[in-house]
C-alpha atoms as a PDB file:
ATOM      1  CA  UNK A   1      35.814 137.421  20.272  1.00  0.00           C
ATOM      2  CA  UNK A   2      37.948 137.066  17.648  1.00  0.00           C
ATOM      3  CA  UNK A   3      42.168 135.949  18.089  1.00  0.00           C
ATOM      4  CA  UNK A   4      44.895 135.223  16.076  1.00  0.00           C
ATOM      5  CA  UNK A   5      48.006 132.899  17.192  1.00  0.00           C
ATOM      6  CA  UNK A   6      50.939 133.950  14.719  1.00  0.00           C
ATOM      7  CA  UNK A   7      54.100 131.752  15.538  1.00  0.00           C
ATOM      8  CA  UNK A   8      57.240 130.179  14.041  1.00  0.00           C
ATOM      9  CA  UNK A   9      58.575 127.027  14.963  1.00  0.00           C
ATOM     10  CA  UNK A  10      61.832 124.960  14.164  1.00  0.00           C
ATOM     11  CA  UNK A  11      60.667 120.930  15.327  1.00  0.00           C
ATOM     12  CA  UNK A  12      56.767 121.498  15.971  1.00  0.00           C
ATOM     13  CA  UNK A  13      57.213 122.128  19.433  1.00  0.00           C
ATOM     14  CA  UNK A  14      56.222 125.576  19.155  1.00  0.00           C
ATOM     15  CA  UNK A  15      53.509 124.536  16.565  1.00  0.00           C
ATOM     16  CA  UNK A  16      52.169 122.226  19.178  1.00  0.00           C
ATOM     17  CA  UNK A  17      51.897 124.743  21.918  1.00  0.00           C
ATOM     18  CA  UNK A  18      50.261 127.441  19.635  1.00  0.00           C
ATOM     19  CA  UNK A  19      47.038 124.864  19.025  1.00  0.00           C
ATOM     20  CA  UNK A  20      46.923 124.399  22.734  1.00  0.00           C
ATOM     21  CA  UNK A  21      46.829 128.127  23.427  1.00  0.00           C
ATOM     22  CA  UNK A  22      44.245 127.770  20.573  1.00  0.00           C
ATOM     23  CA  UNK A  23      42.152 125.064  22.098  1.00  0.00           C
ATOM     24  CA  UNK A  24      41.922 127.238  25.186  1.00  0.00           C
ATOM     25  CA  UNK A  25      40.980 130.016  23.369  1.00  0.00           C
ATOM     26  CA  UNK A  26      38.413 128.288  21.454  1.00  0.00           C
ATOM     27  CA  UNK A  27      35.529 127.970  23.888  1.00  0.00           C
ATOM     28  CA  UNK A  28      34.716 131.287  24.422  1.00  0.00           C
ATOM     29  CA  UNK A  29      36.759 133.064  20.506  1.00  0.00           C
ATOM     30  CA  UNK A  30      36.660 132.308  17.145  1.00  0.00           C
ATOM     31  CA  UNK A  31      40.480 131.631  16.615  1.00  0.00           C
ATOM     32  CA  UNK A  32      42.701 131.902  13.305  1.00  0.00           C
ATOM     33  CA  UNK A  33      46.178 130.291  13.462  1.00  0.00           C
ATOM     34  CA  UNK A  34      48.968 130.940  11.387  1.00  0.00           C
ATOM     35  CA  UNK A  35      52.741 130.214  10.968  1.00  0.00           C
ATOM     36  CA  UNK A  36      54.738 132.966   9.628  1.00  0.00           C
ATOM     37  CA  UNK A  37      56.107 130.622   6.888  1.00  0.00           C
ATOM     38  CA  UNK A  38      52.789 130.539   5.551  1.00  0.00           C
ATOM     39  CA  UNK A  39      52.695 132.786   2.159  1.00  0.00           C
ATOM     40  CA  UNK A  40      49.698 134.709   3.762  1.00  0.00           C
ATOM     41  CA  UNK A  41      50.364 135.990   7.606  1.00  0.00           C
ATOM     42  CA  UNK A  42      48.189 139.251   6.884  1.00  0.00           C
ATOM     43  CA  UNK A  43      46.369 139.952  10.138  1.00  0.00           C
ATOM     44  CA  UNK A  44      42.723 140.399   9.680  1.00  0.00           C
ATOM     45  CA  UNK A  45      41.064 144.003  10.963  1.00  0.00           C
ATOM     46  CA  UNK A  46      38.851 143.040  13.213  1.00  0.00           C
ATOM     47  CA  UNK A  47      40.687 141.025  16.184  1.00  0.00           C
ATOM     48  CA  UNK A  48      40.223 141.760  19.354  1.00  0.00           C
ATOM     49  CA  UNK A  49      43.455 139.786  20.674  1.00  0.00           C
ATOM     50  CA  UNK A  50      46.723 138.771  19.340  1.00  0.00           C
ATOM     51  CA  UNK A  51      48.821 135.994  20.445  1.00  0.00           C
ATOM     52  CA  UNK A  52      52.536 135.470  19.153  1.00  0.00           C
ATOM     53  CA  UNK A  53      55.244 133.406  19.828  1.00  0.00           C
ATOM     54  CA  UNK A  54      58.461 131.720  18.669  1.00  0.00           C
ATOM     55  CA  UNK A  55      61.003 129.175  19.858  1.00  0.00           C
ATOM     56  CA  UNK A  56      63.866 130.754  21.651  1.00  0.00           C
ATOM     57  CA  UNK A  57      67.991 130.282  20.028  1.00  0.00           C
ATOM     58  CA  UNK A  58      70.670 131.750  21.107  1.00  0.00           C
ATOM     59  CA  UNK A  59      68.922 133.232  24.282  1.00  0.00           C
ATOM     60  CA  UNK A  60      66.351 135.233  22.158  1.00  0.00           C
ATOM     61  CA  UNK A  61      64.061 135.943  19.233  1.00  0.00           C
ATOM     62  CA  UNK A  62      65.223 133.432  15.977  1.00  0.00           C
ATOM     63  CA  UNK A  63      67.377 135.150  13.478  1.00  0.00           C
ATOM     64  CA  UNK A  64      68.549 134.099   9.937  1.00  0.00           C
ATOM     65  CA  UNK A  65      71.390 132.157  10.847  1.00  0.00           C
ATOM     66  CA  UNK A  66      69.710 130.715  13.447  1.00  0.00           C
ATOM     67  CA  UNK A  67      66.895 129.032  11.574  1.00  0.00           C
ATOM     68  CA  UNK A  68      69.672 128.148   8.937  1.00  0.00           C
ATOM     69  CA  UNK A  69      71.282 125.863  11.597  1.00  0.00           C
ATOM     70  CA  UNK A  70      68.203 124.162  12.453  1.00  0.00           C
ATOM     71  CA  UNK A  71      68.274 121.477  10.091  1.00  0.00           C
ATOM     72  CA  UNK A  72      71.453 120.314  11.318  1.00  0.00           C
ATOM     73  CA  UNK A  73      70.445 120.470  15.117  1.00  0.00           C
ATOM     74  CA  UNK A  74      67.522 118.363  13.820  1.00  0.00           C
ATOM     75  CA  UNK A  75      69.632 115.454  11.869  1.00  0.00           C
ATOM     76  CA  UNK A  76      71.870 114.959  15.035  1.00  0.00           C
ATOM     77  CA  UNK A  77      71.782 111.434  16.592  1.00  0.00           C
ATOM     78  CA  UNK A  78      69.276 110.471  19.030  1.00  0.00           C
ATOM     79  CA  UNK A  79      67.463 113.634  18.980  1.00  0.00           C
ATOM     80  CA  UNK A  80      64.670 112.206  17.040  1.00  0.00           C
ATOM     81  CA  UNK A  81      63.335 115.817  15.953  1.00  0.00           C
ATOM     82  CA  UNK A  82      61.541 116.432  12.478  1.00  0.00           C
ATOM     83  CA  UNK A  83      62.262 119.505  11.216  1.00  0.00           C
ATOM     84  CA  UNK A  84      59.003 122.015  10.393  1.00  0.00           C
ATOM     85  CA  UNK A  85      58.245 123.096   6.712  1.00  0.00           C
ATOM     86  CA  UNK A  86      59.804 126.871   6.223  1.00  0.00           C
ATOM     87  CA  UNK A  87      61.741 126.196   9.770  1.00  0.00           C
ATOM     88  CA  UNK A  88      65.018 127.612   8.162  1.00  0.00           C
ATOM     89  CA  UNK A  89      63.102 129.937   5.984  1.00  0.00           C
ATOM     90  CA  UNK A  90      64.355 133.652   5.636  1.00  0.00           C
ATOM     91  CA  UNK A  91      61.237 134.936   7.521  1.00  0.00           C
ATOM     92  CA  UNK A  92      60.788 134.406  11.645  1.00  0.00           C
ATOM     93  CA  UNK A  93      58.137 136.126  13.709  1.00  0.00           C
ATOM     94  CA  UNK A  94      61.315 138.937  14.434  1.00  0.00           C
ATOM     95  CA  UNK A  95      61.138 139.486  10.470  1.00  0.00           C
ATOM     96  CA  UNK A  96      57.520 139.058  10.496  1.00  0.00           C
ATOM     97  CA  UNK A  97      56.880 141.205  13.708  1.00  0.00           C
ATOM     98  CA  UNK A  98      59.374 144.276  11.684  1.00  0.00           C
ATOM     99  CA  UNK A  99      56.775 144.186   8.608  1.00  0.00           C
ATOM    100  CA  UNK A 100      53.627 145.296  10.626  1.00  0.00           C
ATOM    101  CA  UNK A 101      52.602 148.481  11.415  1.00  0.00           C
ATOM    102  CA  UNK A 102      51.177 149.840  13.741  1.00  0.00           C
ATOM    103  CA  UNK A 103      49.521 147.162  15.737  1.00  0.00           C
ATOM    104  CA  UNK A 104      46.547 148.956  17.988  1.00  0.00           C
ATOM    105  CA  UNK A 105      45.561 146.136  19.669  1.00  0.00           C
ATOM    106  CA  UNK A 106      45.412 143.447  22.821  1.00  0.00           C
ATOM    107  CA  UNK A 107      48.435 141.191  22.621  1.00  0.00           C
ATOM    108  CA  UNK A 108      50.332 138.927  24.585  1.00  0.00           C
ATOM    109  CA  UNK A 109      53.995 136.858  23.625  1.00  0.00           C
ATOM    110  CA  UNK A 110      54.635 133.515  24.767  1.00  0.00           C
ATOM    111  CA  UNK A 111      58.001 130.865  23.375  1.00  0.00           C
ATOM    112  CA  UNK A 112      59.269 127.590  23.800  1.00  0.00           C
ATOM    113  CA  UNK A 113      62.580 127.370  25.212  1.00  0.00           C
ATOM    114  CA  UNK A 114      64.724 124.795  27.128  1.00  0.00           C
ATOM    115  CA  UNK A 115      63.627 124.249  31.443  1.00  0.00           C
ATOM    116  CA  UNK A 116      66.347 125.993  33.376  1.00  0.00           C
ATOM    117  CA  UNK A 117      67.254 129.691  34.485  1.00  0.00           C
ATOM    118  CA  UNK A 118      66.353 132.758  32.389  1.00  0.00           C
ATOM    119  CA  UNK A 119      69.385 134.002  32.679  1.00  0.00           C
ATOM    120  CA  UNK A 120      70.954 131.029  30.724  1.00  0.00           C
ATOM    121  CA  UNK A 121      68.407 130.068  28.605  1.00  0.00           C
ATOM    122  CA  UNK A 122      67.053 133.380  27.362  1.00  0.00           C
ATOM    123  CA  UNK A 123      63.948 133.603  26.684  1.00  0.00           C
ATOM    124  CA  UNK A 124      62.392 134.806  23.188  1.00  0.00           C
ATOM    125  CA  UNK A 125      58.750 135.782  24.720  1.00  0.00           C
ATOM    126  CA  UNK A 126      60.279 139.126  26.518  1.00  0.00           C
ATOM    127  CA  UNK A 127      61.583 140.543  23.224  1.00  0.00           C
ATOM    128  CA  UNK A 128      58.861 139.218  21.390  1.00  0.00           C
ATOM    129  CA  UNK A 129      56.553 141.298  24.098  1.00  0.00           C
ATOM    130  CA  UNK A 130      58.360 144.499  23.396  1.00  0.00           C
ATOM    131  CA  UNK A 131      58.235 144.636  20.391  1.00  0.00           C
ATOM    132  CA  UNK A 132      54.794 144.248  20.443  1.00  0.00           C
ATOM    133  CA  UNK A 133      54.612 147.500  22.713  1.00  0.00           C
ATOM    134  CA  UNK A 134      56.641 149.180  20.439  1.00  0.00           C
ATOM    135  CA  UNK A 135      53.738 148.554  17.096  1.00  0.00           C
ATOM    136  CA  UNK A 136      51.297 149.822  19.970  1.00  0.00           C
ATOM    137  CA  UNK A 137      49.499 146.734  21.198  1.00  0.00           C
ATOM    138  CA  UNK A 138      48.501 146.650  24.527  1.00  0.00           C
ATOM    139  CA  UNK A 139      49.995 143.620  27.051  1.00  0.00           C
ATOM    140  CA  UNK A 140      46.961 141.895  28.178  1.00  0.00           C
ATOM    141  CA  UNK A 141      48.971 139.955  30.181  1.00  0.00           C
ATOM    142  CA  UNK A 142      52.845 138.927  31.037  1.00  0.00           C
ATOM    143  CA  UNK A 143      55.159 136.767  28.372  1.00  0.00           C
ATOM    144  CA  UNK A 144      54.918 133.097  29.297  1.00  0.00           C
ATOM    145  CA  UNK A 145      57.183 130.158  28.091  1.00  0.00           C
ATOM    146  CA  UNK A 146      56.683 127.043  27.511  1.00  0.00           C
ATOM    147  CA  UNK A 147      59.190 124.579  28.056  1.00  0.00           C
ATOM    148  CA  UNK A 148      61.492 122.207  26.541  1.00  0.00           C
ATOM    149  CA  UNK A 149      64.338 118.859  27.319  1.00  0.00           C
ATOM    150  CA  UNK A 150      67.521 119.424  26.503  1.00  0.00           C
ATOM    151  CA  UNK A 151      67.283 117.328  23.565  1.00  0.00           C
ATOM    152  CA  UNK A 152      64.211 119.778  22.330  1.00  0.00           C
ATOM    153  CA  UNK A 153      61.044 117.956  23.553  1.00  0.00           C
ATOM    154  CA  UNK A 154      58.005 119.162  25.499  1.00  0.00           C
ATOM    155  CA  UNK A 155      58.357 118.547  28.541  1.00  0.00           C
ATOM    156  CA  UNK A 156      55.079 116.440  29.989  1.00  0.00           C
ATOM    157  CA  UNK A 157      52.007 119.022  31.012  1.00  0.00           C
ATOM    158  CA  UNK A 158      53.164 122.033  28.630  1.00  0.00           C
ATOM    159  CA  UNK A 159      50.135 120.974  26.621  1.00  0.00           C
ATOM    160  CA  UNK A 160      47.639 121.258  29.011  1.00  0.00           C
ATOM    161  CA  UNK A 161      49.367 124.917  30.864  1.00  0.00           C
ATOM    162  CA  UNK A 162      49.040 126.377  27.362  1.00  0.00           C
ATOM    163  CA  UNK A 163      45.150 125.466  26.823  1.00  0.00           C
ATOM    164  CA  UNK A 164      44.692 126.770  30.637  1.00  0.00           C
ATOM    165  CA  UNK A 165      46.993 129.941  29.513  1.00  0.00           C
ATOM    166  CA  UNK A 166      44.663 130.671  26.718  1.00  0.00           C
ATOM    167  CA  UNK A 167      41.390 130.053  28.875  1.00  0.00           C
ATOM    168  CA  UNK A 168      42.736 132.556  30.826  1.00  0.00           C
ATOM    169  CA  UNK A 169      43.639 134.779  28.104  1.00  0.00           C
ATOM    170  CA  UNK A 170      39.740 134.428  26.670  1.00  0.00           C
ATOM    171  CA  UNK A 171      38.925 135.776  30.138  1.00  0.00           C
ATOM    172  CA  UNK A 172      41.244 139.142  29.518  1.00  0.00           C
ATOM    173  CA  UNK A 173      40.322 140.634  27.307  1.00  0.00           C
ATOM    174  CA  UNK A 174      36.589 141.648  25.677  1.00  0.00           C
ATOM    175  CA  UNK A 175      35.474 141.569  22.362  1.00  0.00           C
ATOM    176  CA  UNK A 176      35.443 144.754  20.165  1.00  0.00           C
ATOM    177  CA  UNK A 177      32.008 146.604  20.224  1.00  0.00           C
ATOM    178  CA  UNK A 178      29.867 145.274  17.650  1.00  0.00           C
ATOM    179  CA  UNK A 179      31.502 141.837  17.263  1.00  0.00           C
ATOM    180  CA  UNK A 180      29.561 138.333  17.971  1.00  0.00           C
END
């Protein structure tokens, strides 16, 4: 089976959690992972499931001004956060997610975001999902986040959830006819 994880992240937190989902995809799928601030995010034609996530701001999907604020989040005091290369780059998975087509395919959305309520912490995964839906994939499964401290760090075990998610993702869907 073959997947792609496309992602954006802002301090490698969403980074880290795409190579878990990764990990747990690569027992049983030949995986490809990319960040959209890579020159080349062109999805190959042949994939039998997509994966794609972001970190949440401002209770959804990065934007523009979002990203551009990042570096200063990342330089506060104490917060010991690196920023990513591209993190306050013009292109996010929303920009990234508005220059595909259609997308006739298995999907599923996952996102980092800070532990607490939906309701006040948003969550980046549900637009991310319908948007999806809207190219014409087909939800393999529901959005899942993965989450953060307050000050922006995994919290302990997100690691190992997202290499069980994508185990169980592996188990969703089956490969295209024809493929090895």
């Amino acid at each position: 089976m073959k997947v792609v994880v496309v992602y954006e992240s802002m301090f490698g937190n969403t980074t880290a959690i795409a190579r878990s989902i990764a990990n747990g995809l690569v027992e049983s799928s030949e995986v490809q992972v990319i960040c959209v601030a890579e020159k080349d995010t062109r999805l190959p034609d042949d994939i039998d499931l997509l994966v794609v996530g972001g970190p949440t701001h401002a209770w959804g999907m990065s934007r523009p001004n979002t990203r551009k604020s990042a570096p200063g989040y990342a330089k506060k005091p104490n917060r010991g956060l690196v920023l990513e290369p591209g993190a306050d780059a013009a292109i996010g998975v929303r920009e990234w997610l508005a220059s595909q087509g259609r997308l006739p395919l298995s999907a599923v959305a996952f996102d980092t975001r800070v532990k607490g309520p939906r309701f006040l912490t948003g969550r980046a995964s549900r637009t991310i999902a319908k948007t999806l839906a809207g190219h014409g994939a087909r939800l393999v499964a529901p959005a899942e986040s993965f989450l953060v401290d307050r000050k922006s760090h995994l919290l302990p075990g997100e690691h190992a959830r997202a290499e069980a998610w994508g185990r169980r993702l592996a188990s969703l869907v089956a490969p295209k006819a024809g493929a090895s």
